[in-house]
Protein backbone atom coordinates (compact mmCIF):
# COMPACT_ATOMS: atom_id res chain seq x y z
CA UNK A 1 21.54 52.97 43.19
CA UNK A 2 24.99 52.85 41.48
CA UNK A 3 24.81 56.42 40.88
CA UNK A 4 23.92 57.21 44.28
CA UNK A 5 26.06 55.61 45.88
CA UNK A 6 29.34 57.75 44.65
CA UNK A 7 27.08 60.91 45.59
CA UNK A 8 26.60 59.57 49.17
CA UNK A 9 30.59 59.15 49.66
CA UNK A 10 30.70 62.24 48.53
CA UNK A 11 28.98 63.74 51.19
CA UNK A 12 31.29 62.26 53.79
CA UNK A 13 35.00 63.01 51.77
CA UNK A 14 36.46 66.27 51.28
CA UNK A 15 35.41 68.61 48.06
CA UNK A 16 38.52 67.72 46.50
CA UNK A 17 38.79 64.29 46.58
CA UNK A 18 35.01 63.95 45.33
CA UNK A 19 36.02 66.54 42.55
CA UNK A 20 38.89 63.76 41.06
CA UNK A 21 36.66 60.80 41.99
CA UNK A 22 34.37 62.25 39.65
CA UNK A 23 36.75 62.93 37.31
CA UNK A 24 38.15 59.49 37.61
CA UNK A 25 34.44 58.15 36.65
CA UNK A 26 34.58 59.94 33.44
CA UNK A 27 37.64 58.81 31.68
CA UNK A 28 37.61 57.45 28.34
CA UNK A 29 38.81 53.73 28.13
CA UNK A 30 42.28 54.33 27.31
CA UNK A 31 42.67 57.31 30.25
CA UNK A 32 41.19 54.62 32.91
CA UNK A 33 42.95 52.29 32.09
CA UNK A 34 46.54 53.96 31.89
CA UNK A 35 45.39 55.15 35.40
CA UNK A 36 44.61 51.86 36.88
CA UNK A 37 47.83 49.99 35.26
CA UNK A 38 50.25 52.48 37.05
CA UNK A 39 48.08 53.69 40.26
CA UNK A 40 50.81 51.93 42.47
CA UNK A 41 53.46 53.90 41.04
CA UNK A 42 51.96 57.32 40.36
CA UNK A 43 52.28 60.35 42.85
CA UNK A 44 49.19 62.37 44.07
CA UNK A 45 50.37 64.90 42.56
CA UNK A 46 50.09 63.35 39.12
CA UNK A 47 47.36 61.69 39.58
CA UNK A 48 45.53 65.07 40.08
CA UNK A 49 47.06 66.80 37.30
CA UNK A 50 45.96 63.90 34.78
CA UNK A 51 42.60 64.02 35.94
CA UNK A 52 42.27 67.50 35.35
CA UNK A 53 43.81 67.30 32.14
CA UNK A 54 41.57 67.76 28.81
CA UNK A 55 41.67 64.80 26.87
CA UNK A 56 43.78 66.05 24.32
CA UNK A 57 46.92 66.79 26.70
CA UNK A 58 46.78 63.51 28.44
CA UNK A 59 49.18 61.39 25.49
CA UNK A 60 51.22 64.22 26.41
CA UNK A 61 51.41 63.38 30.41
CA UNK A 62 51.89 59.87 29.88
CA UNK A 63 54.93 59.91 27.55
CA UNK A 64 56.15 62.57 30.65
CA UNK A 65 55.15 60.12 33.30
CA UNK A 66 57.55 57.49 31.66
CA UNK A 67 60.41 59.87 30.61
CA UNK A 68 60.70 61.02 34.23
CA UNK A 69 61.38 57.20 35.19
CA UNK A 70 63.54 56.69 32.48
CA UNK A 71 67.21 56.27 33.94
CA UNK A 72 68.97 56.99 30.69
CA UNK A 73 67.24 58.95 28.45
CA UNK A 74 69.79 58.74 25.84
CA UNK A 75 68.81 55.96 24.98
CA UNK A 76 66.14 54.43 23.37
CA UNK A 77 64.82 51.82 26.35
CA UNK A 78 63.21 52.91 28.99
CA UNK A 79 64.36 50.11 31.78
CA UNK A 80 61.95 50.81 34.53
CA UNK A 81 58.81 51.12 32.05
CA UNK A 82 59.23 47.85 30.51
CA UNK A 83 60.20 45.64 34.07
CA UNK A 84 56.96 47.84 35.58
CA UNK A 85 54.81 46.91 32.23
CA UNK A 86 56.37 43.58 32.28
CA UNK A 87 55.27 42.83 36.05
CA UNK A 88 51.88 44.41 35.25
CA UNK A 89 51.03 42.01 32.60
CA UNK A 90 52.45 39.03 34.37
CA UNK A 91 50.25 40.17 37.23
CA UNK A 92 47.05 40.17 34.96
CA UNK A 93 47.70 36.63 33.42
CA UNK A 94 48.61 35.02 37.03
CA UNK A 95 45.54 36.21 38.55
CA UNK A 96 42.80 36.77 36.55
CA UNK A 97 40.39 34.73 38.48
CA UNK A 98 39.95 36.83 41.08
CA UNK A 99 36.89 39.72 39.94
CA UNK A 100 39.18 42.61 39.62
CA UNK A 101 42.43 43.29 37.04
CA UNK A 102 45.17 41.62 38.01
CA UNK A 103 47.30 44.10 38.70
CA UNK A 104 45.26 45.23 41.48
CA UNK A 105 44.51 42.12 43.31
CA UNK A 106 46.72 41.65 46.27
CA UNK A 107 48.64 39.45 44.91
CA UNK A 108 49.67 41.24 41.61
CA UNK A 109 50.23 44.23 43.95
CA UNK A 110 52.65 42.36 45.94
CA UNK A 111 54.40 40.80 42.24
CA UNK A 112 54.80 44.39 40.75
CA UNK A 113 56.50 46.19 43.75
CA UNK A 114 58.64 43.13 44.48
CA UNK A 115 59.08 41.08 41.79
CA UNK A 116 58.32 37.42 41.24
CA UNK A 117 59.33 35.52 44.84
CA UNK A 118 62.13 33.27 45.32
CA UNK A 119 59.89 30.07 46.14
CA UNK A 120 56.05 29.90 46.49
CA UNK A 121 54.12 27.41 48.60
CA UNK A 122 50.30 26.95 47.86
CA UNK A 123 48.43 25.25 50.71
CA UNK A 124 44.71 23.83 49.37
CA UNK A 125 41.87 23.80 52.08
CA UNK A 126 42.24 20.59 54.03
CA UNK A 127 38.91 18.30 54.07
CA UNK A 128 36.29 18.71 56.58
CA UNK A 129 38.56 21.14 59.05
CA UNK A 130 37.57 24.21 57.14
CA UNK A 131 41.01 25.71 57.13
CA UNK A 132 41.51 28.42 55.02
CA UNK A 133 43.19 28.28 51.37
CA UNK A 134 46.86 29.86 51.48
CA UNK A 135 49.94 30.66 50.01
CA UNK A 136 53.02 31.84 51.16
CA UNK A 137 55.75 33.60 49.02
CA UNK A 138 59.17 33.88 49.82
CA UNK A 139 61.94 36.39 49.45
CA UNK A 140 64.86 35.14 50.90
CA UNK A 141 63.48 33.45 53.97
CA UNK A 142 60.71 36.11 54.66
CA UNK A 143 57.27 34.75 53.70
CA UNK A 144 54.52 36.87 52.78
CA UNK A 145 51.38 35.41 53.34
CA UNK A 146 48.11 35.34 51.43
CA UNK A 147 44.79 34.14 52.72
CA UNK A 148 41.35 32.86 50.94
CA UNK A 149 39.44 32.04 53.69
CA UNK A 150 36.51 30.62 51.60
CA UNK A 151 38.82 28.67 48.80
CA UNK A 152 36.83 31.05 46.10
CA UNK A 153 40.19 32.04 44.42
CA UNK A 154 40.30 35.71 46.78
CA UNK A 155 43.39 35.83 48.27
CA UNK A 156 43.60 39.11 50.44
CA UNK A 157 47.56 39.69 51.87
CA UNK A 158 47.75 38.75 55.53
CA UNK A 159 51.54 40.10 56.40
CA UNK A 160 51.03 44.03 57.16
CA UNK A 161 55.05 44.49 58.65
CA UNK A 162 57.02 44.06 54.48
CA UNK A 163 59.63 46.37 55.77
CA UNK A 164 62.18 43.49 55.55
CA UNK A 165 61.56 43.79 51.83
CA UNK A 166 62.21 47.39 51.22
CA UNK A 167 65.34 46.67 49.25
CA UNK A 168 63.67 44.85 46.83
CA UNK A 169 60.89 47.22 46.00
CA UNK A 170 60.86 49.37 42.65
CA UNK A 171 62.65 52.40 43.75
CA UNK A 172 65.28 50.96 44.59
CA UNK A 173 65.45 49.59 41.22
CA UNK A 174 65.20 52.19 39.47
CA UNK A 175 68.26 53.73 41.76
CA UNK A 176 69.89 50.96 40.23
CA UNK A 177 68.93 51.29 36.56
CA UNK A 178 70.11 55.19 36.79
CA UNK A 179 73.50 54.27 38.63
CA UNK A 180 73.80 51.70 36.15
CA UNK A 181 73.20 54.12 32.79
CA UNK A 182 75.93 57.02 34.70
CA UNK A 183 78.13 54.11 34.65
CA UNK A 184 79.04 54.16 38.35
CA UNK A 185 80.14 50.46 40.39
CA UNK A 186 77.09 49.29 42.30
CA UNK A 187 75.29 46.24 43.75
CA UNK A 188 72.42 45.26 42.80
CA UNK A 189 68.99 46.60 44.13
CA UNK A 190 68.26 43.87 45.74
CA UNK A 191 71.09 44.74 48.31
CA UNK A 192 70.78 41.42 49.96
CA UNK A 193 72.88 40.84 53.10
CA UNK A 194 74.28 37.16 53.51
CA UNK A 195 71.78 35.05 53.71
CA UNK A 196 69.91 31.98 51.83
CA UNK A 197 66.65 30.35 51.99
CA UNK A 198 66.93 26.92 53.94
CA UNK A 199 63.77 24.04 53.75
CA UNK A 200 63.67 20.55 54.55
CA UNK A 201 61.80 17.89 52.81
CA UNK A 202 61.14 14.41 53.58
CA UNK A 203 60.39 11.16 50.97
CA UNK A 204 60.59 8.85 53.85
CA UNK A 205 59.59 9.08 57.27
CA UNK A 206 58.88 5.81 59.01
CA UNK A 207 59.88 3.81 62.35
CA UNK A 208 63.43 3.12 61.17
CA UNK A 209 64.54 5.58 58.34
CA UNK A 210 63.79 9.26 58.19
CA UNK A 211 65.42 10.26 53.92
CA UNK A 212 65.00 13.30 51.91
CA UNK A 213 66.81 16.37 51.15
CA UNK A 214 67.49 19.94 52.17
CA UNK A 215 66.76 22.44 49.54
CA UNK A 216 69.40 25.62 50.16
CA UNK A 217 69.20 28.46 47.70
CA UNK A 218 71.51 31.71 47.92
CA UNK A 219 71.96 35.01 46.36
CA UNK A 220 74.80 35.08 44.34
CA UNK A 221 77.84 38.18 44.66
CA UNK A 222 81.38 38.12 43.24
CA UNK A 223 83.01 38.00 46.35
CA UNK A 224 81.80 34.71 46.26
CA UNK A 225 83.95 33.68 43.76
CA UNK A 226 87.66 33.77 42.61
CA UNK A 227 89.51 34.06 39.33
CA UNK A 228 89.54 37.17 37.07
CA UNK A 229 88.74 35.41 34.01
CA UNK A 230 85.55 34.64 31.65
CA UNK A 231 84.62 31.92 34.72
CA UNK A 232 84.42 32.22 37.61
CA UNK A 233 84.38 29.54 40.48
CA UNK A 234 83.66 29.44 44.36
CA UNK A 235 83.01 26.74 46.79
CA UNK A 236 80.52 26.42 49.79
CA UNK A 237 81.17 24.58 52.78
CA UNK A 238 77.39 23.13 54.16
CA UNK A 239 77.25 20.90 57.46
CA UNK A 240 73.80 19.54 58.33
CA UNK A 241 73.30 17.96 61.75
CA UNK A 242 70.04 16.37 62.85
CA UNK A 243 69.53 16.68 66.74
CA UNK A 244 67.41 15.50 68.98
CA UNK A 245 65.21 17.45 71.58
CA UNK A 246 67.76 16.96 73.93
CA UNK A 247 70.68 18.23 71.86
CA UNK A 248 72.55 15.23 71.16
CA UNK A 249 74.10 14.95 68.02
CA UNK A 250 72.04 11.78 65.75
CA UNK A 251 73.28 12.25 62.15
CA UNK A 252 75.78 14.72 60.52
CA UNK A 253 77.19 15.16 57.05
CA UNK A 254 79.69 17.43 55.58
CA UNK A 255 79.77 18.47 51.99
CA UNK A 256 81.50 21.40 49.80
CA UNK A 257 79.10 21.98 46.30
CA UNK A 258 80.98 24.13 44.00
CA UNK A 259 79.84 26.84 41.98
CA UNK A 260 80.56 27.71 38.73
CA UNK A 261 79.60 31.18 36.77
CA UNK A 262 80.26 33.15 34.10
CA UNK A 263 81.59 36.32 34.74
CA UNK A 264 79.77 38.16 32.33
CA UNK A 265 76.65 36.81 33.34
CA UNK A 266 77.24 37.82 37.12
CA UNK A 267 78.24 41.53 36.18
CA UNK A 268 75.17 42.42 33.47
CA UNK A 269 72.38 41.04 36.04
CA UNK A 270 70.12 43.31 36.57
CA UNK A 271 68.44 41.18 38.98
CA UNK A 272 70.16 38.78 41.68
CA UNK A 273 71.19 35.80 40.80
CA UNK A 274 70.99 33.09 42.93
CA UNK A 275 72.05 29.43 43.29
CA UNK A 276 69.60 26.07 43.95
CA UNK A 277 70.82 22.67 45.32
CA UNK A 278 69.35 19.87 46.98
CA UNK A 279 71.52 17.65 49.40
CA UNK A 280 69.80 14.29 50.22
CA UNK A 281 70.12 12.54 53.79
CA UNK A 282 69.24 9.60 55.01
CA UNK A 283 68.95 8.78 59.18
CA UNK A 284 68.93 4.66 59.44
CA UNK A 285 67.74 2.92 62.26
CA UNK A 286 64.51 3.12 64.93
CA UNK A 287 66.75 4.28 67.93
CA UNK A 288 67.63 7.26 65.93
CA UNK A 289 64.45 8.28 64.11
CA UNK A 290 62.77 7.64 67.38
CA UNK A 291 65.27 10.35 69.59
CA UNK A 292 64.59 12.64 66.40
CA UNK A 293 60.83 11.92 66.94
CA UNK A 294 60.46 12.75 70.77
CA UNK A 295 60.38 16.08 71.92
CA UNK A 296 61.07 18.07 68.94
CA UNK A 297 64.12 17.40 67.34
CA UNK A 298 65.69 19.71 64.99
CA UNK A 299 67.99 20.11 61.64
CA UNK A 300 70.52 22.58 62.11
CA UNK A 301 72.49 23.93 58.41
CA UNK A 302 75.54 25.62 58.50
CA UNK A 303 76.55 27.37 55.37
CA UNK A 304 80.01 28.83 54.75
CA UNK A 305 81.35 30.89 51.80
CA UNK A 306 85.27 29.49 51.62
CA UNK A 307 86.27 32.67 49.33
CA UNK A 308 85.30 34.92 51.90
CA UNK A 309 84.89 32.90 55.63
CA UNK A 310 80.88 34.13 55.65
CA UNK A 311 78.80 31.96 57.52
CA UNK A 312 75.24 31.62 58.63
CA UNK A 313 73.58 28.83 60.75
CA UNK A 314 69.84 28.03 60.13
CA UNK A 315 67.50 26.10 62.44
CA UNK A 316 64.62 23.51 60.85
CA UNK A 317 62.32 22.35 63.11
CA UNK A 318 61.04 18.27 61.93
CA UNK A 319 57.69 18.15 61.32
């Protein structure tokens, strides 16, 4: 029945695509699994001509397939192969539960076009409701969501719109790895607009005193920062302000974290940096957790780059 099966599909494809599945099933070890590692990255085109390589002239296609990607090859690293081989294996250790390679699961699919995320929330199955096992992983503040509706460790990728994270995928940096080896000024792939990832967590949350903090983390860009020399230092201005369903203002505070870089670091980074703080609060007093309580009250965050006047405002609902 294995062996029929492929024949049956067969029957319903075109000629062509049966000819290079069949091909595909014949592969030697190595061939297959060259394929398999780079089969998000690899054109139709080439994955044709591989298949319909002898074996002797495929060593000879690989070391192509690579030196094609290679942004400077002048030199002796090839940039993109390593971060793609780098992300592949990182993909296979992370999620090798699931009954496939790594690499392919949705998951690792989602780590090797992207990258690692910026923050990643696992949600366990909760008791006797049946609710699905999840986790959420977040670029900025988009969250891609992954689903295992049975808790057996198959997570299949629920978000089907990951246009907002087209600046982030691997062609764009590789753009960046060849700009960078021509030697021309640019930003990084990640082209990030202002923006930072905003989340609100409580340790207390009783009748009279609602405490915790609000974790902020930001992509990090020179014109962030002044000075010209080896360090570099900015300030951000961040007001939070807890209202109540209403509107009215219940609790407010006003602080200005500093940042502090080295230049050097910010200029070599292949990848965007970015920049993590917590800062706490603490809302005293039943008459004021209470208006916070009824009718969905809300944390608003205002973040402001001094060096430059940016400035974003992010709503948190309290849940």
């Amino acid at each position: 029945m294995a062996r029929t099966l492929p024949l049956l599909l067969c029957g319903v494809v075109s000629l062509a695509a049966c000819h290079l599945f069949r091909l595909e099933q014949e592969l030697g070890p190595a061939d297959a699994d060259f394929l398999s590692r780079v089969r998000l990255i690899i054109t139709r085109r080439e994955r044709k001509v591989f298949l319909e390589l002898p074996d002797a002239g495929r060593p000879s296609f690989v070391e192509e397939f690579w030196r094609r990607r290679d942004p400077d090859p002048a030199t002796e690293a090839n940039e993109f192969k390593d971060e793609y081989e780098k992300r592949v294996e990182e993909a296979a250790r992370l999620f090798r539960g699931e009954a496939k390679p790594g690499w392919l699961t949705d998951r690792g699919r989602i780590l090797i076009l992207f990258g690692p995320p910026h923050d990643r929330l696992a949600s366990p199955a909760r008791g006797a409701t049946g609710a699905a096992c999840t986790e959420e992983w977040f670029y900025g503040n988009f969250p891609v969501v992954f689903v295992d509706r049975h808790c057996t460790g198959e997570y299949r990728l629920e978000t089907t719109d990951l246009s907002s994270l087209s600046r982030d995928n691997l062609m764009y940096l590789h753009e960046f790895y060849k700009a960078q080896a021509a030697g021309l000024s640019v930003t990084r792939p990640d082209g990030l607009p202002f923006d930072y990832q905003a989340r609100l967590h409580f340790a207390t949350k009783t009748g009279g005193r609602w405490a915790g903090f609000v974790y902020l983390r930001l992509p990090l860009d020179r014109s962030m920062f002044g000075g010209d020399g080896g360090l570099l230092r900015g300030v951000l201005d961040v007001r939070l302000v807890f209202h109540s369903g209403e509107g009215l203002v219940v609790w407010e505070s006003v602080s200005s974290p500093e940042l502090e870089i080295k230049a050097a670091d910010l200029d070599s980074a292949r990848r965007t940096l970015y920049h993590s703080f917590e800062l706490p609060f603490s809302v005293e007093g039943p008459d004021k957790t209470g208006r916070l309580a009824r009718r969905h009250g809300f944390l608003l965050v205002t973040l402001t780059v001094r060096a430059d006047g940016r400035s974003l405002q992010k709503k948190l609902e309290l849940r």
